[in-house]
Protein backbone atom coordinates (compact mmCIF):
# COMPACT_ATOMS: atom_id res chain seq x y z
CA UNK A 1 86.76 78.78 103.51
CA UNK A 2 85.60 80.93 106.62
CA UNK A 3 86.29 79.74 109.89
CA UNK A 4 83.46 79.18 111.91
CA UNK A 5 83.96 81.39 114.94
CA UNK A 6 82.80 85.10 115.11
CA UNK A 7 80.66 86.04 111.88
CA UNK A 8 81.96 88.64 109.68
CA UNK A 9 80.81 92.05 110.31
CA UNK A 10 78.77 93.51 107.28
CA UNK A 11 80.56 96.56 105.48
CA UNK A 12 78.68 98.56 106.68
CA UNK A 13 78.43 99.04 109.78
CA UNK A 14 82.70 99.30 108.99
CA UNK A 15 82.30 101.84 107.27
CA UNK A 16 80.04 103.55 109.64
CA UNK A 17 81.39 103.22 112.59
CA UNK A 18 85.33 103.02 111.61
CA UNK A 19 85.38 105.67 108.56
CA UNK A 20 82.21 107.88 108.85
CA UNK A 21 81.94 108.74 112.34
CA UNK A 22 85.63 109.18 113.09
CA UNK A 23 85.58 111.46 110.46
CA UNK A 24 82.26 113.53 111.50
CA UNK A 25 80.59 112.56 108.06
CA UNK A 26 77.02 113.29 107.47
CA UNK A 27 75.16 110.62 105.40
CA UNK A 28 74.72 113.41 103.38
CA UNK A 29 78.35 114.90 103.05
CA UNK A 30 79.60 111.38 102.52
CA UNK A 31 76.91 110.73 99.85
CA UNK A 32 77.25 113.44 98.18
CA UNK A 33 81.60 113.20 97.90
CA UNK A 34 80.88 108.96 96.77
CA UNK A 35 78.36 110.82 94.00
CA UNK A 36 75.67 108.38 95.81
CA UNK A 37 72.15 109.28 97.08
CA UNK A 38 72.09 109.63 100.85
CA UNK A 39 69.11 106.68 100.09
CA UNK A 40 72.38 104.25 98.38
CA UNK A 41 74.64 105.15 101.69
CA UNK A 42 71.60 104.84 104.15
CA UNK A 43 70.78 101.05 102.79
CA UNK A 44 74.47 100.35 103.10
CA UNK A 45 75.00 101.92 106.40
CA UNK A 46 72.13 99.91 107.71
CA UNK A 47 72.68 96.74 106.63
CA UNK A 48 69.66 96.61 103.99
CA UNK A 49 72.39 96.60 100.91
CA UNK A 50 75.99 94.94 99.98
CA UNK A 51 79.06 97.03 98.63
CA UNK A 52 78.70 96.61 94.70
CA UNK A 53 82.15 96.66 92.75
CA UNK A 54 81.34 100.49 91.94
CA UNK A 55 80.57 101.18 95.24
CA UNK A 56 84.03 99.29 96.38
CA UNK A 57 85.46 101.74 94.16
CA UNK A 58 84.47 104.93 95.16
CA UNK A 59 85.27 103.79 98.61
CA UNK A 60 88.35 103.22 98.08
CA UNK A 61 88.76 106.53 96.83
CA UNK A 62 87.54 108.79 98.93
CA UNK A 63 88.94 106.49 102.14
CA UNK A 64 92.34 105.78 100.55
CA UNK A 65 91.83 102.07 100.91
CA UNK A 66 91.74 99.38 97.76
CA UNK A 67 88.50 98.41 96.12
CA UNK A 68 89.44 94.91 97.44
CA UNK A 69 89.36 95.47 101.12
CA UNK A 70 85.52 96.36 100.94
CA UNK A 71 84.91 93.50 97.98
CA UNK A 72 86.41 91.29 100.36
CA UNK A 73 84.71 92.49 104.03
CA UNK A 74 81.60 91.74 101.16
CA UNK A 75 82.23 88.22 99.89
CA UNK A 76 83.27 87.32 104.00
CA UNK A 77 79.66 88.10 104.96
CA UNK A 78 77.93 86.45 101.77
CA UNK A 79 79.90 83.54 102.27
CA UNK A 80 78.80 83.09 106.11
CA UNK A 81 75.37 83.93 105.60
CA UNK A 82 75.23 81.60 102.62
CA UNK A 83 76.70 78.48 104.92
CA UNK A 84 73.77 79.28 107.67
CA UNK A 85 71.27 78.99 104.69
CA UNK A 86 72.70 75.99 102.12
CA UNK A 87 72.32 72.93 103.43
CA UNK A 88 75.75 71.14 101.92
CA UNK A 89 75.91 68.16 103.98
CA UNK A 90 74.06 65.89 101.57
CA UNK A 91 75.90 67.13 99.15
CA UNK A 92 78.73 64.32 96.83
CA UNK A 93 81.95 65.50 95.86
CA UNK A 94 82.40 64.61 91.86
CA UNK A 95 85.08 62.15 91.23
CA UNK A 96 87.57 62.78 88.11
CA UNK A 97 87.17 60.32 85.92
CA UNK A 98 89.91 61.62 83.22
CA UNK A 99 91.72 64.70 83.14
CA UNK A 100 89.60 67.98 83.20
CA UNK A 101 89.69 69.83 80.08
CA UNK A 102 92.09 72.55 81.41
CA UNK A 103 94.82 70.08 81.84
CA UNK A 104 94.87 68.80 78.08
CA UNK A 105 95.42 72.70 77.23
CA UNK A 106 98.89 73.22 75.58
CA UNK A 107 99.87 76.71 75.14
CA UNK A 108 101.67 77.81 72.08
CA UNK A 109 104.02 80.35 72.28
């Protein structure tokens, strides 16, 4: 779970303002090495779009990262936004009442 302090930046703007413009990138340049349309890049770079597992991909790439890092920077900001918008506090916690199915699994082997 995500502590509650400062929210999570959105992957974008880390990969605008850490990656891109470090490197003197064009929207274009960079779109066109990802194999993206500038319009793809542009709706990630401002915030109007999430990295997609392809996208994580090609960043990782042509940045030398892992696909992870940017899946992950992605999930962090979901998550957050999600908890401003889901009201959970009503919400029960289940009780077991016998032993969940994966626990009567027996491997063979």
């Amino acid at each position: 779970m995500l502590k509650r302090g400062m929210p999570p930046v959105h992957p974008g703007n880390v990969l605008r303002e850490l990656y891109l413009e470090p490197l003197g990138l064009t929207n274009g340049d960079a779109a066109a090495n990802l194999g993206v349309t500038r319009k793809t890049l542009s709706l990630l770079l401002n915030e109007h779009q999430g990295i997609s597992a392809e996208m994580a991909l090609r960043l990782a790439k042509a940045f030398g990262t892992t696909p992870e890092l940017w899946m992950n920077m992605q999930r962090d900001f979901d998550l957050w936004n999600a908890g401003k918008k889901v009201a959970i506090t009503k919400i029960k916690a289940f009780r077991r009442v016998k032993k969940a199915p994966a626990e009567n699994v027996v491997l063979k082997g």
